[in-house]
Protein backbone atom coordinates (compact mmCIF):
# COMPACT_ATOMS: atom_id res chain seq x y z
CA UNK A 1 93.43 65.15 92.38
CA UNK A 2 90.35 64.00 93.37
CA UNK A 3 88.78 62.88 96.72
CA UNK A 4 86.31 59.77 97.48
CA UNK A 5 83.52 61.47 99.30
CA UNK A 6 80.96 60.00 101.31
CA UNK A 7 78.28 57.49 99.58
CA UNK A 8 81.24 56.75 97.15
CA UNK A 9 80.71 60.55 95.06
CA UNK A 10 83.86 61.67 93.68
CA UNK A 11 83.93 65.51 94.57
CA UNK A 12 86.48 67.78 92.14
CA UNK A 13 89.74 68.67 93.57
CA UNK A 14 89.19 72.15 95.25
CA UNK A 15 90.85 75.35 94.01
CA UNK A 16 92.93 76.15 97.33
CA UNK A 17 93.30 79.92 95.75
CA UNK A 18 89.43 79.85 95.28
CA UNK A 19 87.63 77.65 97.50
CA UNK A 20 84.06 78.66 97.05
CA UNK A 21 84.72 79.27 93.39
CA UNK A 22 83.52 83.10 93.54
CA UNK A 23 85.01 83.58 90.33
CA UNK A 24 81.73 82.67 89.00
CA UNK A 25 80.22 85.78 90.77
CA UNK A 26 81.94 88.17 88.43
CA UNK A 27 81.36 88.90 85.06
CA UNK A 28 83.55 88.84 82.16
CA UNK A 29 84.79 92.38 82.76
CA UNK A 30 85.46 92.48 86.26
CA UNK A 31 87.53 89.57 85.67
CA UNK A 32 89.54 90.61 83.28
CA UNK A 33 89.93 94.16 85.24
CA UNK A 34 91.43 92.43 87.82
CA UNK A 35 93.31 90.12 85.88
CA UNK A 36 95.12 93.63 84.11
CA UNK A 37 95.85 94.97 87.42
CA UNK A 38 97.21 91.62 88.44
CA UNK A 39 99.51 91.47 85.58
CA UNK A 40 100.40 94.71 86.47
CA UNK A 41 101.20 94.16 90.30
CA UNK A 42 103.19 91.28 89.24
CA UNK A 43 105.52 92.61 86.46
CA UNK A 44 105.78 96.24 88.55
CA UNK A 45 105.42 95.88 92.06
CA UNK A 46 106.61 92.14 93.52
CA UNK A 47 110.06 92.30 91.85
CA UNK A 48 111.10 95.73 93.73
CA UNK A 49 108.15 95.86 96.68
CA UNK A 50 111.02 94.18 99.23
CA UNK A 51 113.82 96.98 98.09
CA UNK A 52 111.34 99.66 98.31
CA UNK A 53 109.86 99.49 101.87
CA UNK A 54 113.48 98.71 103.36
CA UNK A 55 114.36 102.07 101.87
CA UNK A 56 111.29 103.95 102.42
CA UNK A 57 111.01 104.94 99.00
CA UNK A 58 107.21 105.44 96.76
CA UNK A 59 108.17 104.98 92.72
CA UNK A 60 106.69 108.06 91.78
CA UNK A 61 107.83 106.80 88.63
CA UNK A 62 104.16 104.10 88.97
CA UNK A 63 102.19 106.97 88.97
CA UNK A 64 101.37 107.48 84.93
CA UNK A 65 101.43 103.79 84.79
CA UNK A 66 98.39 103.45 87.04
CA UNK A 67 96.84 106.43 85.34
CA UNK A 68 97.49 104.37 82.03
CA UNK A 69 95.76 101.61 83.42
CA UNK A 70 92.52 103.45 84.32
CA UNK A 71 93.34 103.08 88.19
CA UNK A 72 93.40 106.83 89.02
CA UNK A 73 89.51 107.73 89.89
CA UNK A 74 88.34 105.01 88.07
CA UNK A 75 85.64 104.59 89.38
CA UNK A 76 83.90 108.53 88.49
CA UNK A 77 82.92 109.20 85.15
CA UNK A 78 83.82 112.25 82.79
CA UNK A 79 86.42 114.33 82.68
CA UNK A 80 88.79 111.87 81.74
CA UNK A 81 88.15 108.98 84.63
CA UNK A 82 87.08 105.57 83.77
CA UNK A 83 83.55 105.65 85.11
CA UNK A 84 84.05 101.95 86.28
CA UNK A 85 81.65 100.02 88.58
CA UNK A 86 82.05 99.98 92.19
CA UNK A 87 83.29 96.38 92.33
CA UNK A 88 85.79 96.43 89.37
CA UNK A 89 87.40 99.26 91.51
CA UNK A 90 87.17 97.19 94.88
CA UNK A 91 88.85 94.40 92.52
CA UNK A 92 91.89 96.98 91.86
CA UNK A 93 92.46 97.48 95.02
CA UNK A 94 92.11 93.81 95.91
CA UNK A 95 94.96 93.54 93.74
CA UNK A 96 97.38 96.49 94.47
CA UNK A 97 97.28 96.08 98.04
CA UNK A 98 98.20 92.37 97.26
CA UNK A 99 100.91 93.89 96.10
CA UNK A 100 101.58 96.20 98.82
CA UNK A 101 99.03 98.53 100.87
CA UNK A 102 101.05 101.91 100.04
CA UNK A 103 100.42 101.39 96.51
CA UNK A 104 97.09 100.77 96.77
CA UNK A 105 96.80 103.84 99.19
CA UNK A 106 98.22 106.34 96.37
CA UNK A 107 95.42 104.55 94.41
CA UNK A 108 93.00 105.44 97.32
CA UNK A 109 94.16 109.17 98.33
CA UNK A 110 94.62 110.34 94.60
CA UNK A 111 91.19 108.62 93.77
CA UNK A 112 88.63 108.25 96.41
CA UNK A 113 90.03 111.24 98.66
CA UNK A 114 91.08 114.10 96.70
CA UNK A 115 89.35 113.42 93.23
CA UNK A 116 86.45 112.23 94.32
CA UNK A 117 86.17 115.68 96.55
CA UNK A 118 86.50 117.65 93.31
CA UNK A 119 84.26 115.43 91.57
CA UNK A 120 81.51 115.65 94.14
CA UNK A 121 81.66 118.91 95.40
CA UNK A 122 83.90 121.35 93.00
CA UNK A 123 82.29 123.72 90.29
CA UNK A 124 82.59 122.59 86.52
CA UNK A 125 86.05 125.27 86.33
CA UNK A 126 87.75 122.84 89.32
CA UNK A 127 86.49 119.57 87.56
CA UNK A 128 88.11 120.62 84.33
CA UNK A 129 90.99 122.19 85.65
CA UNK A 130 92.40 119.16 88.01
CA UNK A 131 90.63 115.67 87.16
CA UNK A 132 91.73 115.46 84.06
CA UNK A 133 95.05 115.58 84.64
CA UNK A 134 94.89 113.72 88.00
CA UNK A 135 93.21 111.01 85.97
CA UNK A 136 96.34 110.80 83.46
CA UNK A 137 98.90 110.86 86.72
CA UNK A 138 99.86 113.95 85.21
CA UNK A 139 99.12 115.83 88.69
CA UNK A 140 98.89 114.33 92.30
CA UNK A 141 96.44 115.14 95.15
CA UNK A 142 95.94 114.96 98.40
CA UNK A 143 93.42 115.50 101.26
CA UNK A 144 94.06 116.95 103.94
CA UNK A 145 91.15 116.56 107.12
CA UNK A 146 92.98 114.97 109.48
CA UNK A 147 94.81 117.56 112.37
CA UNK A 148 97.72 116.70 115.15
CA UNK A 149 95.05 117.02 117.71
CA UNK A 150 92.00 115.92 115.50
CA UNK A 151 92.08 112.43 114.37
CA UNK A 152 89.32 110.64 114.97
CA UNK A 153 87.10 114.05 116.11
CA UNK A 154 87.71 116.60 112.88
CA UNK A 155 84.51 118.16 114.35
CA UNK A 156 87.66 119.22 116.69
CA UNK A 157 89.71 120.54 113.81
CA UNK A 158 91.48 124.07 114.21
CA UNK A 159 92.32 124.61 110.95
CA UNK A 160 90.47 127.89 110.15
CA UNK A 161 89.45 129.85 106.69
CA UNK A 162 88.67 133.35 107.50
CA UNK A 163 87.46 136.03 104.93
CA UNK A 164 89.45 138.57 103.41
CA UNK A 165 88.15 140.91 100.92
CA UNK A 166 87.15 138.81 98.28
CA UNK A 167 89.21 135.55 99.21
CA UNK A 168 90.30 133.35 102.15
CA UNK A 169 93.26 132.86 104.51
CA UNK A 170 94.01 129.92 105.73
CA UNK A 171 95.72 128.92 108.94
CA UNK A 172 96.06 125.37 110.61
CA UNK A 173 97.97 122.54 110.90
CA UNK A 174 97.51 118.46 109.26
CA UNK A 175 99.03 115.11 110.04
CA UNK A 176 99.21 112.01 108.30
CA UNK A 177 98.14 113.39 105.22
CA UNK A 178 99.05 111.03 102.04
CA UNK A 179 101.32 112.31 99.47
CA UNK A 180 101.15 115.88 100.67
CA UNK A 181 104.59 116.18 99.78
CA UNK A 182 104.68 115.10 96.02
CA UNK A 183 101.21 116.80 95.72
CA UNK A 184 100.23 119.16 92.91
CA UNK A 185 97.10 120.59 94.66
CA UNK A 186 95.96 119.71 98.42
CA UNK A 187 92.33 119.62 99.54
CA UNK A 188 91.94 121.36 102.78
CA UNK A 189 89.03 121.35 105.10
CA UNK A 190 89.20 124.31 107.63
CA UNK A 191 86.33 125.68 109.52
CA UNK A 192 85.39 129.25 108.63
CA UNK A 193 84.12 132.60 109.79
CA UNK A 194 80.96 131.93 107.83
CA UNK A 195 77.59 132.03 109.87
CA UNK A 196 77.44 128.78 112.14
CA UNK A 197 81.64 128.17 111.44
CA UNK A 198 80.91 125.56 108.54
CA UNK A 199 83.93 122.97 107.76
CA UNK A 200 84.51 124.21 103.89
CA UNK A 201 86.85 122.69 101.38
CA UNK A 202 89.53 124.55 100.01
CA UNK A 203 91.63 123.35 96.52
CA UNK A 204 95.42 124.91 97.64
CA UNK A 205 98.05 124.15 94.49
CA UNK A 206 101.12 122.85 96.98
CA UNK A 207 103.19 126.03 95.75
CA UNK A 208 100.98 128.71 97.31
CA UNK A 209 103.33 130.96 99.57
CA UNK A 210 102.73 129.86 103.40
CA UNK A 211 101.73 126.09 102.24
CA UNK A 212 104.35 123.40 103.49
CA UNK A 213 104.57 119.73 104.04
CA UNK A 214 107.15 117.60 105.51
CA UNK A 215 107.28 113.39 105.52
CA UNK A 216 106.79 111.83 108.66
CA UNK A 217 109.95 109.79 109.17
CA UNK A 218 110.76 107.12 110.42
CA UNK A 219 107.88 104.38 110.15
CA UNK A 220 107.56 101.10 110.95
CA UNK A 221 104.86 101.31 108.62
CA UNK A 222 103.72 102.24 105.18
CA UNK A 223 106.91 102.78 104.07
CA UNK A 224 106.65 102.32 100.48
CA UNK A 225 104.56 105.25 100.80
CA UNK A 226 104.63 108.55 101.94
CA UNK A 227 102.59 110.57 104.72
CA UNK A 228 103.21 114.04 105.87
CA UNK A 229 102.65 117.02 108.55
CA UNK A 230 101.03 119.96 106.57
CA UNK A 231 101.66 123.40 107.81
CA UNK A 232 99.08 126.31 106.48
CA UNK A 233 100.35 129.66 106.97
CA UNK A 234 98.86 132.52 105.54
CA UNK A 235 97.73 131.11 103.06
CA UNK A 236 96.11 133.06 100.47
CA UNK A 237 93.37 131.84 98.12
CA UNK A 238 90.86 133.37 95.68
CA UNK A 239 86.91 133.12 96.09
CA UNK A 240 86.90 130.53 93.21
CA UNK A 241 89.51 128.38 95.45
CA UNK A 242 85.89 127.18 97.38
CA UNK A 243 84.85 123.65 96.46
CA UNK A 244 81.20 125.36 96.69
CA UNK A 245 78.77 121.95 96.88
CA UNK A 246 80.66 120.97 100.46
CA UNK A 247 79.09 122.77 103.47
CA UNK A 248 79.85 120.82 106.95
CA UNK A 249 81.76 117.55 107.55
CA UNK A 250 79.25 115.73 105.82
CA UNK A 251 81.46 116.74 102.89
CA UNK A 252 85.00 114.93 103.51
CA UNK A 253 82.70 112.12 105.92
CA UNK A 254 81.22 110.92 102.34
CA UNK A 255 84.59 111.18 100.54
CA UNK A 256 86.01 108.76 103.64
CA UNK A 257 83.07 106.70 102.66
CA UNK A 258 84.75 106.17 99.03
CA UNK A 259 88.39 105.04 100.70
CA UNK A 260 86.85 103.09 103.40
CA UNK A 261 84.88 101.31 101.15
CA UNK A 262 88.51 100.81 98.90
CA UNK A 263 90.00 99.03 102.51
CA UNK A 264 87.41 96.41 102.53
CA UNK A 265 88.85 94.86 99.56
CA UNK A 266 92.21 96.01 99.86
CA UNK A 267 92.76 94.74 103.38
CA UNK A 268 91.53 90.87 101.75
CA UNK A 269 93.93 91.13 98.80
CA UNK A 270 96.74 91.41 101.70
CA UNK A 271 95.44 88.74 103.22
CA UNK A 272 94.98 86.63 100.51
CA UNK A 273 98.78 87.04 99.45
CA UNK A 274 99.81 85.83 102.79
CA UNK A 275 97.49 83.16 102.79
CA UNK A 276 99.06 82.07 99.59
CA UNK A 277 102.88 82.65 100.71
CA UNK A 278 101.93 80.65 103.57
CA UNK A 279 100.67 77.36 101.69
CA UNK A 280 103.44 77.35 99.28
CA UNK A 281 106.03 77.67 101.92
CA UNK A 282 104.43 74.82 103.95
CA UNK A 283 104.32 72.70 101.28
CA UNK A 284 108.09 73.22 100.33
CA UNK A 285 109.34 73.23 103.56
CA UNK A 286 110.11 70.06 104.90
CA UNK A 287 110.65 69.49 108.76
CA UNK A 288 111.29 65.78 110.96
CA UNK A 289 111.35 64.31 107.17
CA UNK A 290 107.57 65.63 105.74
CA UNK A 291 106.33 68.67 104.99
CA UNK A 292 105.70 71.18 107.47
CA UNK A 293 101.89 71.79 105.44
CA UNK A 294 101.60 67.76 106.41
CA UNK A 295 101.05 68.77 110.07
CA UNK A 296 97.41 68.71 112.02
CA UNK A 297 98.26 72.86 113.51
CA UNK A 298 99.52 73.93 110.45
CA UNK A 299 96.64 72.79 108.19
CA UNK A 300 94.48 74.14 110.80
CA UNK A 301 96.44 77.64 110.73
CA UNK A 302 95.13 77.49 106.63
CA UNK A 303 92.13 76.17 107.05
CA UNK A 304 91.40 79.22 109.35
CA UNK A 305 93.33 81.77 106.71
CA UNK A 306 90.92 80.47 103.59
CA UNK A 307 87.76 80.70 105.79
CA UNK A 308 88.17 84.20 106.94
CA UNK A 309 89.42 84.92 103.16
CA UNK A 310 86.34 83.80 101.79
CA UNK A 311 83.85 85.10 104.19
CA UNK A 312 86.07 88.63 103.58
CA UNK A 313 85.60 88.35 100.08
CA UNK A 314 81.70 87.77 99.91
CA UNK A 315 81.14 90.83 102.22
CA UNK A 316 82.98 92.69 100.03
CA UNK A 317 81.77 91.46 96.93
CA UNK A 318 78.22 92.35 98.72
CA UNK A 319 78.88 95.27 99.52
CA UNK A 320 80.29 96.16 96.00
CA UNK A 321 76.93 94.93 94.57
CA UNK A 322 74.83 97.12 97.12
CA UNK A 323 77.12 100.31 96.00
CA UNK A 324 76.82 99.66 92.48
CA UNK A 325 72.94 99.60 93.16
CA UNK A 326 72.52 102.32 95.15
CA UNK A 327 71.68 100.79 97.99
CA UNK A 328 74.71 100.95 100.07
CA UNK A 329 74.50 102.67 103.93
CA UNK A 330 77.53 103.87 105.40
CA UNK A 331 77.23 101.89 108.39
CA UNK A 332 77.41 99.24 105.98
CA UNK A 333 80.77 100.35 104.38
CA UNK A 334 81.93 100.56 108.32
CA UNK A 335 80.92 96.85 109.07
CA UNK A 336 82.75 95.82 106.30
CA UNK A 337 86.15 97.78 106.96
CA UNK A 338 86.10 97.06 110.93
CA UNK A 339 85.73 93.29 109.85
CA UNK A 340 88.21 93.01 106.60
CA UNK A 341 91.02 94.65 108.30
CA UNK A 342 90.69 93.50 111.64
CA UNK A 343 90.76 89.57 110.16
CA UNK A 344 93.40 90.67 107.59
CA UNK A 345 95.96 91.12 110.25
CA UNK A 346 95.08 88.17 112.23
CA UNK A 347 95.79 86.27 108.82
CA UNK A 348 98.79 88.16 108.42
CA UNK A 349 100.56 87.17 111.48
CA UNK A 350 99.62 83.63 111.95
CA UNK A 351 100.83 83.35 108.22
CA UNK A 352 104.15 84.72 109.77
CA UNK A 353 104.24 81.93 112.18
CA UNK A 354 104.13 79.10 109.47
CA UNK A 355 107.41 81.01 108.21
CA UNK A 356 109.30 81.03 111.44
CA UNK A 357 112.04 82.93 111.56
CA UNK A 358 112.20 83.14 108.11
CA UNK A 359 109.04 85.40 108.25
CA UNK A 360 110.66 88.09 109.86
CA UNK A 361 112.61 88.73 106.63
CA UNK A 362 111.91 90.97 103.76
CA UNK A 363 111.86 87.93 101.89
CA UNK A 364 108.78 86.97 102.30
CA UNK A 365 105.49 89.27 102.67
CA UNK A 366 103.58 88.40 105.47
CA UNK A 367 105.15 90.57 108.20
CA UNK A 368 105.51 93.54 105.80
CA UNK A 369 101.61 93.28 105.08
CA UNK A 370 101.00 93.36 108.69
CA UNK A 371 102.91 96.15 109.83
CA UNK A 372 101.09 98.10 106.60
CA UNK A 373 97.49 96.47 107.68
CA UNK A 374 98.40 98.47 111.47
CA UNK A 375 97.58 101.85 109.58
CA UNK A 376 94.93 100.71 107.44
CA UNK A 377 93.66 99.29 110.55
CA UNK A 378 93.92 102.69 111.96
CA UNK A 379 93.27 105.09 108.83
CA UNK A 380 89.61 105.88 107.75
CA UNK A 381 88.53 105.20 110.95
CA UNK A 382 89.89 103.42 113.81
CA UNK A 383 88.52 99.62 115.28
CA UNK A 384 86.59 101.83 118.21
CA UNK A 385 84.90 104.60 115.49
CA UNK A 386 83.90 101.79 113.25
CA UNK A 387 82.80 99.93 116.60
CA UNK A 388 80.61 103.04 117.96
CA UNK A 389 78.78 103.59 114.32
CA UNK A 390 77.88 100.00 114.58
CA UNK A 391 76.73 100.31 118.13
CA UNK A 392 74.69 103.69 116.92
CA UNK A 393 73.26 101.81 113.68
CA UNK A 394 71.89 98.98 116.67
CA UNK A 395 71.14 101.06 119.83
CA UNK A 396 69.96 104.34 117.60
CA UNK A 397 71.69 105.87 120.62
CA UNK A 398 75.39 107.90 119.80
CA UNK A 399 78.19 107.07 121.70
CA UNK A 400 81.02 109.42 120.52
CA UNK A 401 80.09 111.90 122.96
């Protein structure tokens, strides 16, 4: 329909799903990238997303699906991967975590995490051996750099890669490590006995004698996904096991860069699909004889929802541009995760409240979103870390210590 504006201008009826018309931003093949992966979340993920995360369960059986589809590392080049542009890949994982933000997070720790560690730092004998497969789905990864009593603070981490004749053994412990348990190969990052006591990365296959890894059960969250304790015991590697271009925690820091940078579109395409459940129920559900979407604090509830939506999508569509150019700081990447998530969760609860009760159910995907936004919210870097490298960026003084 359209509206009388002031002066007697008839505006166009506005696109409620795309308010500021950013459509127009993309080109032709970033659209239809994200329209594939739409098609995708919609035919494979909503009909069974409900079933899954009441029974914990990650369909393992997605994986060559998504590897089908281009998802897995798509955006490196060679070797098999895609070579796709930094903002057709932040449009996939607008899209999968619309869908659910343990899907998108295989997408992430398969991709950004443990291929992109290879891909950056391993010699041409790693690259060929793992990424083409991983690519495919044909083999899983995972990366392991976060500790029991190192999360935010891996310059903490106890993990530790000593020398022995010409290999290493490695002994530590990791938490929260994604898909650790269904995982072909594992990247570790353990300190060694090198001069100084670098952080190194390590490429462990998952059936070395001494490697373990057990799923963290029960969550409240994430649980159409898995995460896991890793135990490293005696773990014996060859020389060649060495991702040799990664020498300090620079090295997994710029791999986080890759996931975070995932989140800031991820986080929105959760948001979005709230947003979206939200309208539709309010106008459907009818209350004292009218709609409930017909009342001043519930349009005002959306109204706030598609404001934060859009803003969320420009800064990530922003920062997508600066990455593609080159341009992109890290501190930039952290301003746009601490802001995405932060306002994805907000949306995600006040969308619960235009549900009422019926919110609380598995029905409807508002309250599932925002228990999975608490550990993207967390993950990558916490609201405080993100906080203190802005406050660094500003002041030029550190805080973390």
């Amino acid at each position: 329909m359209s509206a009388r504006a002031g002066g007697g201008v008839v505006a166009r009826a506005i696109d409620p799903h795309d308010f500021l018309e950013l459509d127009a931003l993309l080109g032709e093949e970033e659209r239809a990238v994200r329209d594939r992966v739409r098609s995708f979340v919609r035919e494979r993920i909503r009909p069974n997303i409900s079933e899954w995360y009441e029974r914990a369960y990650f369909p393992e059986e997605l994986i060559p699906e998504m590897g089908g589809l281009g998802l897995l590392g798509m955006h490196l080049s060679g070797y098999g991967c895609a070579g796709r542009s930094a903002v057709e890949y932040g449009l996939a994982c607008m899209e999968l975590e619309a869908g659910d933000s343990g899907i998108r997070t295989f997408v992430s720790v398969q991709g950004s995490l443990a291929m992109s560690a290879i891909h950056k730092f391993g010699s041409e004998e790693q690259k060929r051996e793992w990424l083409p497969r991983m690519a495919k789905g044909e083999a899983v990864g995972c990366f392991g750099l976060t500790e029991p009593a190192a999360g935010s603070d891996p310059g903490s981490m106890r993990t530790f890669a000593r020398r022995e004749g010409s290999g290493w053994v490695i002994e530590g412990s990791k938490r929260w490590i994604g898909m650790a348990s269904i995982a072909d190969v594992a990247v570790i990052w353990a300190r060694t006995d090198e001069e100084g006591n670098p952080v190194r990365g390590f490429l462990v296959p998952t059936d070395t004698p001494g490697f373990s890894a057990r799923n963290i059960e029960p969550k409240l969250s994430m649980r159409a996904s898995i995460q896991c304790d890793i135990e490293l015991r005696e773990v014996r590697l060859p020389e060649e096991a060495m991702l040799p271009g990664a020498k300090d925690l620079k090295g997994p820091f710029s791999c986080l860069n890759e996931a975070r940078y995932g989140i800031i579109w991820g986080s929105m395409g959760a948001a979005r699909d709230c947003y979206e459940c939200a309208l539709k129920y309010a106008l459907g559900r009818e209350q004292f004889g009218r709609p409930v979407a017909s009342f001043q604090l519930v349009q005002k509830k959306l109204a706030d929802m598609v404001v934060e939506i859009q803003k969320g999508l420009l800064l990530a569509l922003h920062i997508g541009r600066m990455k593609d150019a080159g341009t992109l700081k890290h501190q930039q990447i952290s301003l746009g995760k601490l802001s995405n998530v932060r306002e994805a969760i907000k949306i995600a609860r006040e969308a619960r409240t235009i549900l009422g009760g019926n919110g609380v159910t598995l029905d409807y995907p508002p309250l599932r979103h925002a228990n999975n936004l608490e550990s993207v919210r967390t993950y990558e870097g916490t609201d405080e870390v993100h906080t203190l490298i802005l406050g660094s960026a500003l002041t030029g003084i550190e805080a973390f210590r």
